[in-house]
C-alpha atoms as a PDB file:
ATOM      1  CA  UNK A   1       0.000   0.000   0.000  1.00  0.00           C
ATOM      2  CA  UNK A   2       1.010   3.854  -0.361  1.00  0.00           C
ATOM      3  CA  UNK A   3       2.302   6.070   2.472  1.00  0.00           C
ATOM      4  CA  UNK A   4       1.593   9.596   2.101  1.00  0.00           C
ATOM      5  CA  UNK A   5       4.777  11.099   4.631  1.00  0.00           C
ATOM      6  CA  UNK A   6       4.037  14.544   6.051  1.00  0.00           C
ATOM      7  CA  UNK A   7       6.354  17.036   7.503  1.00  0.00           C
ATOM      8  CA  UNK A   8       4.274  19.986   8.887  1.00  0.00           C
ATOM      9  CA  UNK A   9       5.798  23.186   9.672  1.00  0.00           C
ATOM     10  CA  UNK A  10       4.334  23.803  13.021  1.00  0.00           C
ATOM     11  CA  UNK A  11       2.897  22.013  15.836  1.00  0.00           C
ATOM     12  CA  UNK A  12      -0.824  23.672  14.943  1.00  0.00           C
ATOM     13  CA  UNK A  13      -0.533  21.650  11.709  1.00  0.00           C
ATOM     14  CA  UNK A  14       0.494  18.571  13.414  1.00  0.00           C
ATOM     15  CA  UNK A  15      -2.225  18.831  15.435  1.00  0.00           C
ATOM     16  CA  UNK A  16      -4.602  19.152  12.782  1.00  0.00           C
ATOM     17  CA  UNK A  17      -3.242  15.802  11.101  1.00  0.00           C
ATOM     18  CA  UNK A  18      -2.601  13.996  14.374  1.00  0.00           C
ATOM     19  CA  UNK A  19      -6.478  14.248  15.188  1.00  0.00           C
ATOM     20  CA  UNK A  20      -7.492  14.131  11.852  1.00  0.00           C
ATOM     21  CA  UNK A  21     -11.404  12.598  12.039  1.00  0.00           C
ATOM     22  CA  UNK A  22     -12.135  11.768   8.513  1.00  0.00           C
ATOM     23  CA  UNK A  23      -9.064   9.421   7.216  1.00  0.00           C
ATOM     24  CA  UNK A  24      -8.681   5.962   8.126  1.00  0.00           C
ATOM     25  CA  UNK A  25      -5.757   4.055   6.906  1.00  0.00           C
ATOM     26  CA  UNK A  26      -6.085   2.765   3.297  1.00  0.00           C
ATOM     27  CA  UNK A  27      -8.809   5.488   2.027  1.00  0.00           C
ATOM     28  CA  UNK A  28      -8.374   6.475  -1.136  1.00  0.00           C
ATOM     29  CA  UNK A  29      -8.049  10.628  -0.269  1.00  0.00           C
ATOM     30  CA  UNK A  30      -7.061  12.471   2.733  1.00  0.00           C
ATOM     31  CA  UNK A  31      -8.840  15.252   3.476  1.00  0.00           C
ATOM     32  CA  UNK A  32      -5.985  18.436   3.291  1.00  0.00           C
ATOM     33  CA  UNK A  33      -6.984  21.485   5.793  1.00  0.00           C
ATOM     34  CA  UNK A  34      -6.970  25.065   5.524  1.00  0.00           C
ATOM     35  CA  UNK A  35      -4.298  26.501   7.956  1.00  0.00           C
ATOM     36  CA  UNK A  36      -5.107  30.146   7.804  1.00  0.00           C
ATOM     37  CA  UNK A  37      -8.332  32.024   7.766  1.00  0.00           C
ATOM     38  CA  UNK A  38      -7.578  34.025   4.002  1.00  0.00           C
ATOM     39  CA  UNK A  39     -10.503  36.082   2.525  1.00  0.00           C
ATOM     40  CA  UNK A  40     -10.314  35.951  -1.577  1.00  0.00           C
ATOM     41  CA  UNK A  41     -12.194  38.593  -3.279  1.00  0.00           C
ATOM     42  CA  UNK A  42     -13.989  38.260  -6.306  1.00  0.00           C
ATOM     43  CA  UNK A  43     -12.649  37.254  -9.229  1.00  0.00           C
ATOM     44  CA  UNK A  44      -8.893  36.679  -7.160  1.00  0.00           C
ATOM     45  CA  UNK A  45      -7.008  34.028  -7.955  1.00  0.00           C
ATOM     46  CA  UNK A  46      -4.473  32.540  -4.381  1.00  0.00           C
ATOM     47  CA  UNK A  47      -2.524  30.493  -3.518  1.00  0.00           C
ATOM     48  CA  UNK A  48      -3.525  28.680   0.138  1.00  0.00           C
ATOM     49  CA  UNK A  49      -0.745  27.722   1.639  1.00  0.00           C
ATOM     50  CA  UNK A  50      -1.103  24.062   3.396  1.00  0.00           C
ATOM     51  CA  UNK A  51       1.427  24.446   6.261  1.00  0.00           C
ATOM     52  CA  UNK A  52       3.319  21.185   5.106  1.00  0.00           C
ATOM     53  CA  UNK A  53       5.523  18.622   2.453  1.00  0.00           C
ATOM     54  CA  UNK A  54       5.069  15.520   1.685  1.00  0.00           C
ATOM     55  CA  UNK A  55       6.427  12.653  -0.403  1.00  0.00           C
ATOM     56  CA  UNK A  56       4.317   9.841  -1.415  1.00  0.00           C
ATOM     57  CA  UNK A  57       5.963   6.804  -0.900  1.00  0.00           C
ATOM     58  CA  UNK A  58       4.672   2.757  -3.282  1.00  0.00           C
ATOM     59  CA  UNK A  59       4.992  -0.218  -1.109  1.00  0.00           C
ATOM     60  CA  UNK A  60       8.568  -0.422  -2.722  1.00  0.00           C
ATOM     61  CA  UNK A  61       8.773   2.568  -0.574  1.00  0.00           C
ATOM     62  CA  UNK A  62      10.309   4.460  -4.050  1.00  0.00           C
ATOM     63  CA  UNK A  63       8.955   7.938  -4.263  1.00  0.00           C
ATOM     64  CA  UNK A  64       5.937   8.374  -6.779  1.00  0.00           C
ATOM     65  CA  UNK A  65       3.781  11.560  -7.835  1.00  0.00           C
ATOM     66  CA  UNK A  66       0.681  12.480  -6.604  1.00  0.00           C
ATOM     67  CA  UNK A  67      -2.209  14.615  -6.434  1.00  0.00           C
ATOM     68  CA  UNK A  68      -4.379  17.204  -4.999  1.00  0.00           C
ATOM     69  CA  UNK A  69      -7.813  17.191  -5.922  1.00  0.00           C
ATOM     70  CA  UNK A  70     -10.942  19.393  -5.046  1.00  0.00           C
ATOM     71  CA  UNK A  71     -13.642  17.744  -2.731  1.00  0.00           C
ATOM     72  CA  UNK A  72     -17.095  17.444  -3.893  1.00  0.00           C
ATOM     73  CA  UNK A  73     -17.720  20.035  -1.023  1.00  0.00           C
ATOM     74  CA  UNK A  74     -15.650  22.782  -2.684  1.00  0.00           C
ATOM     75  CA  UNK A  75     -18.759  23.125  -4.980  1.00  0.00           C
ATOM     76  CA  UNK A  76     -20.885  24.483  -2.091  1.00  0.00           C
ATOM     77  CA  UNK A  77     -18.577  27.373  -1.972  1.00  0.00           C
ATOM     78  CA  UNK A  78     -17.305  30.094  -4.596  1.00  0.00           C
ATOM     79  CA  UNK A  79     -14.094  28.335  -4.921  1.00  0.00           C
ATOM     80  CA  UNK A  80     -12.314  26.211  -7.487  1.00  0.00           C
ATOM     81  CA  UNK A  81      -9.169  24.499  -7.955  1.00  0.00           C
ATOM     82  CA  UNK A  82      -7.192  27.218 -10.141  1.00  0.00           C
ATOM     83  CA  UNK A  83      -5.579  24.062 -12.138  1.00  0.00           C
ATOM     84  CA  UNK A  84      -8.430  21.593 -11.793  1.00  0.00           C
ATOM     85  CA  UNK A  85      -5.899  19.291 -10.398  1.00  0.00           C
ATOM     86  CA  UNK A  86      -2.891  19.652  -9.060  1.00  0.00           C
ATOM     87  CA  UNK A  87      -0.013  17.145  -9.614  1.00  0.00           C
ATOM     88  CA  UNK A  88       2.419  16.817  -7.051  1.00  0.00           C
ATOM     89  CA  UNK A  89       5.991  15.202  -8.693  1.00  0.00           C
ATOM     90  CA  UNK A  90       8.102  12.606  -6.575  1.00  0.00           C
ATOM     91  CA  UNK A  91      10.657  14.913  -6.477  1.00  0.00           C
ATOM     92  CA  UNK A  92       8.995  18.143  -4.309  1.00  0.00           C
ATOM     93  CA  UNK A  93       9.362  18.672  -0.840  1.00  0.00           C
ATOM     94  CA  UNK A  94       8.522  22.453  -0.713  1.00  0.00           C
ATOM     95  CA  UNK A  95       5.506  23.650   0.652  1.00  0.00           C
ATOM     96  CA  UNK A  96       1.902  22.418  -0.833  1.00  0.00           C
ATOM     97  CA  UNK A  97      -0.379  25.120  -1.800  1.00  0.00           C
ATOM     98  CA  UNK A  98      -3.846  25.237  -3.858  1.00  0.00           C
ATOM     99  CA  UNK A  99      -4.031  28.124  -5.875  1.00  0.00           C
ATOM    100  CA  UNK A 100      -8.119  28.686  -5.924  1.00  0.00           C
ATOM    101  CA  UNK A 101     -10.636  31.157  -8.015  1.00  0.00           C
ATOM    102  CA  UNK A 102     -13.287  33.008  -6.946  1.00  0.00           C
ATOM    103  CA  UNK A 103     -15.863  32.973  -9.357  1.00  0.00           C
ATOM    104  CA  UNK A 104     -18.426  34.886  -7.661  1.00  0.00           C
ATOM    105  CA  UNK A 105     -18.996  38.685  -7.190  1.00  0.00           C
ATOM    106  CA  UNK A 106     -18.652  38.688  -3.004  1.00  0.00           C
ATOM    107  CA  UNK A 107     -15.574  37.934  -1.098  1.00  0.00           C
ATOM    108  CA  UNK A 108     -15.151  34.587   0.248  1.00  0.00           C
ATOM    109  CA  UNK A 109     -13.308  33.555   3.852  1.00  0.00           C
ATOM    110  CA  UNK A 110     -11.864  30.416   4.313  1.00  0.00           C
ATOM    111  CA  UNK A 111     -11.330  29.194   7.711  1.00  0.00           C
ATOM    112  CA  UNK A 112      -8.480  27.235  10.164  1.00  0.00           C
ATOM    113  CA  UNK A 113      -9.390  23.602   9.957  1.00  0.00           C
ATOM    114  CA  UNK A 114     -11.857  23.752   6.399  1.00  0.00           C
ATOM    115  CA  UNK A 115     -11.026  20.983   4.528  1.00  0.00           C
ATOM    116  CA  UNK A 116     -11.633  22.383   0.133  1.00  0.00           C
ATOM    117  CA  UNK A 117      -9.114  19.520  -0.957  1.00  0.00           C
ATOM    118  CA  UNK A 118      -7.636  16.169  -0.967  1.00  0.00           C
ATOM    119  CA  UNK A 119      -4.488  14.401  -1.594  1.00  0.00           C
ATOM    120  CA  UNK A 120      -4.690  11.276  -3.397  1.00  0.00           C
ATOM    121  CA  UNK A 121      -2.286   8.561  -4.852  1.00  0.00           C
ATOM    122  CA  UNK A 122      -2.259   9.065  -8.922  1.00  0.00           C
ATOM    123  CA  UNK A 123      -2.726   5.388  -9.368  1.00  0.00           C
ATOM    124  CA  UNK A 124      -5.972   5.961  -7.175  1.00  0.00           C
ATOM    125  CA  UNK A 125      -4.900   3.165  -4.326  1.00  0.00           C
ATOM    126  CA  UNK A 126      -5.626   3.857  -0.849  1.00  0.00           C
ATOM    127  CA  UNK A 127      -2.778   4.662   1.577  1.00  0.00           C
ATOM    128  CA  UNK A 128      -1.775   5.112   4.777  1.00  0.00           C
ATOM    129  CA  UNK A 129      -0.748   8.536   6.455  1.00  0.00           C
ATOM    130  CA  UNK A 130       2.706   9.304   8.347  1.00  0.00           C
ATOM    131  CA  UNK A 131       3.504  11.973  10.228  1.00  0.00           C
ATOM    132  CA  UNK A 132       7.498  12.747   9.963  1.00  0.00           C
ATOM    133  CA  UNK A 133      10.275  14.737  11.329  1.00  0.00           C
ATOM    134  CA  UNK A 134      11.960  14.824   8.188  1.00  0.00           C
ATOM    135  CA  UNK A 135      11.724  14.096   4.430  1.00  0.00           C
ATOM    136  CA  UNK A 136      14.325  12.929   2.062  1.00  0.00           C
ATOM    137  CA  UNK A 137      16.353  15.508   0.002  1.00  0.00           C
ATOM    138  CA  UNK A 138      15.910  15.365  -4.097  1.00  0.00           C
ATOM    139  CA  UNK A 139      17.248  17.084  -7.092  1.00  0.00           C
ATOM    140  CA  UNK A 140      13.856  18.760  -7.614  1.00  0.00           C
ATOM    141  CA  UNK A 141      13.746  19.901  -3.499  1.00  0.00           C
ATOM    142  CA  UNK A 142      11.215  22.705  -2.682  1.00  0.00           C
ATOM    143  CA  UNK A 143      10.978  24.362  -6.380  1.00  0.00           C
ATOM    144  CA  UNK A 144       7.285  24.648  -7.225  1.00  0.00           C
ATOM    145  CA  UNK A 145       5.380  26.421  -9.702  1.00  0.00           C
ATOM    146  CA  UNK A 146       7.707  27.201 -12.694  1.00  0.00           C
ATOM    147  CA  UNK A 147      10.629  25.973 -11.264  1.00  0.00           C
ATOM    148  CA  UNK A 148      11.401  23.431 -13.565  1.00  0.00           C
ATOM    149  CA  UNK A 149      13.474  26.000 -15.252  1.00  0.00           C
ATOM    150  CA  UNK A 150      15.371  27.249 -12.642  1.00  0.00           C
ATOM    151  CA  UNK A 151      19.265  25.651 -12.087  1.00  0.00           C
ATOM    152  CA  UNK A 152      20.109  23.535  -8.937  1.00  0.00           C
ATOM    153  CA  UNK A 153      21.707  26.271  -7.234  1.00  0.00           C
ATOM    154  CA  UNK A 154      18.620  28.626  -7.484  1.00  0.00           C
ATOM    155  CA  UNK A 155      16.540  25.411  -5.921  1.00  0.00           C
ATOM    156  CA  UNK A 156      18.719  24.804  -3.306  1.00  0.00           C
ATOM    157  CA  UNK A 157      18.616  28.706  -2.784  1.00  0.00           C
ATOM    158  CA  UNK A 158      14.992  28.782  -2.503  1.00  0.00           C
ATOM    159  CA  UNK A 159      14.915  25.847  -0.082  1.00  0.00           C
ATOM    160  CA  UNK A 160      17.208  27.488   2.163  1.00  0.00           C
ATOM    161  CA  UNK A 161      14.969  30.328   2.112  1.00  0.00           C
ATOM    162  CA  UNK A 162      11.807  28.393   2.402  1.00  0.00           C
ATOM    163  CA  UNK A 163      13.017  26.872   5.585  1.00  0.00           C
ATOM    164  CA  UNK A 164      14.039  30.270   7.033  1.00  0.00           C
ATOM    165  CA  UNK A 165      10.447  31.594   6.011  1.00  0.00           C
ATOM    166  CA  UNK A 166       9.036  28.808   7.743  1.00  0.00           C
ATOM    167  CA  UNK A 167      10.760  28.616  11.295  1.00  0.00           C
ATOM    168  CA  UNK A 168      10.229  32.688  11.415  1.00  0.00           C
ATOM    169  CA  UNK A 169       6.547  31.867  10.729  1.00  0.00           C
ATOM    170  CA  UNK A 170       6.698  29.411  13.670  1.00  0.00           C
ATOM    171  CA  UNK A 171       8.347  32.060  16.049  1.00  0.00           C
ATOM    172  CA  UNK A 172       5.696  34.443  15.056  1.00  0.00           C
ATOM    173  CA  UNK A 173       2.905  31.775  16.003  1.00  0.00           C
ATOM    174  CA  UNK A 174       4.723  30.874  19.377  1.00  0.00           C
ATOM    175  CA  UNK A 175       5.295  35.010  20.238  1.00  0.00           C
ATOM    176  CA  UNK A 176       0.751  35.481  19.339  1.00  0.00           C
ATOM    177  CA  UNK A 177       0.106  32.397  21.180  1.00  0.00           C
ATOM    178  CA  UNK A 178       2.232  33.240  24.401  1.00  0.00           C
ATOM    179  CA  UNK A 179       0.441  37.079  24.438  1.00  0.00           C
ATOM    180  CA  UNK A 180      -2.788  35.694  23.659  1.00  0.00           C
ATOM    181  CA  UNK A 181      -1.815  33.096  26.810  1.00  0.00           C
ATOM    182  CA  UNK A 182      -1.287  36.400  29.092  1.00  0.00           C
ATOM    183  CA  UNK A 183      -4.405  38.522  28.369  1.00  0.00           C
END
């Protein structure tokens, strides 16, 4: 069977994942959650940032692509998947993100914890979910959208980066969460 790894990038995602009450080993998608409340206004195009990488591992344990897919509930809401589908390579290891229209005229709000999309293995098996520490390195690292073209010393620049974005992001949650703590 498949083994979707994931390395969140703060202990609010891990949560999220740790008590996750919809996936049960060997379902077919996992349910991917919203980490930030984000308003889009009509007609916007974002990117939602998922608050974690991942690697897809067969039961050969080799690396194999992937995807994220809308859920049927997205349609209830204003939202769709910018790309219809997004395909996640074997390589990756940055940071997942949806990039989602609004195709109505009034703002929409997503909130902490909603749940738009879903990873699931691109031969359409079921799979089993593991929370890691750590994920392997690859030649293709944390380069997303367009990054193909960019050399391995301008990937292994913006992995550097990404992982200095991401523990400052972490220091800022700890800093609100302590003051929020002492009011």
């Amino acid at each position: 069977m498949n083994t979707l790894q994931v390395l969140p990038f703060s202990e609010e995602t891990r949560a999220l994942y740790e008590g996750h009450g919809t996936f049960h080993d060997g379902d077919s998608g996992l349910d991917l959650f919203i980490i930030q409340e984000t308003t889009i206004l009509p007609g916007e195009t974002k990117f939602l940032k998922l608050g974690f990488s991942a690697s897809m591992r067969n039961k050969e344990g080799k690396a194999i692509s992937w995807l994220i897919m809308p859920r049927s509930s997205i349609s209830k809401t204003p939202l769709r998947l910018a790309n219809s589908v997004g395909l996640i390579d074997a390589g990756y290891r940055g940071e997942l993100m949806a990039a989602v229209d609004n195709i109505k005229t009034e703002p929409f709000t997503v909130k902490r914890g909603d749940r738009l999309f879903q990873a699931v293995a691109f031969n359409g098996e079921g799979f089993n979910l593991q929370l890691v520490d750590a994920l392997d390195e690859t030649s293709r690292g944390a380069g997303g959208y367009g990054s193909t073209g960019q050399s391995k010393e301008e990937r292994k620049k913006e992995r550097n980066n990404e992982k200095e974005r991401n523990n400052e992001k972490e220091s800022e949650n700890k800093k609100q969460n302590c003051s929020a703590e002492s009011t």
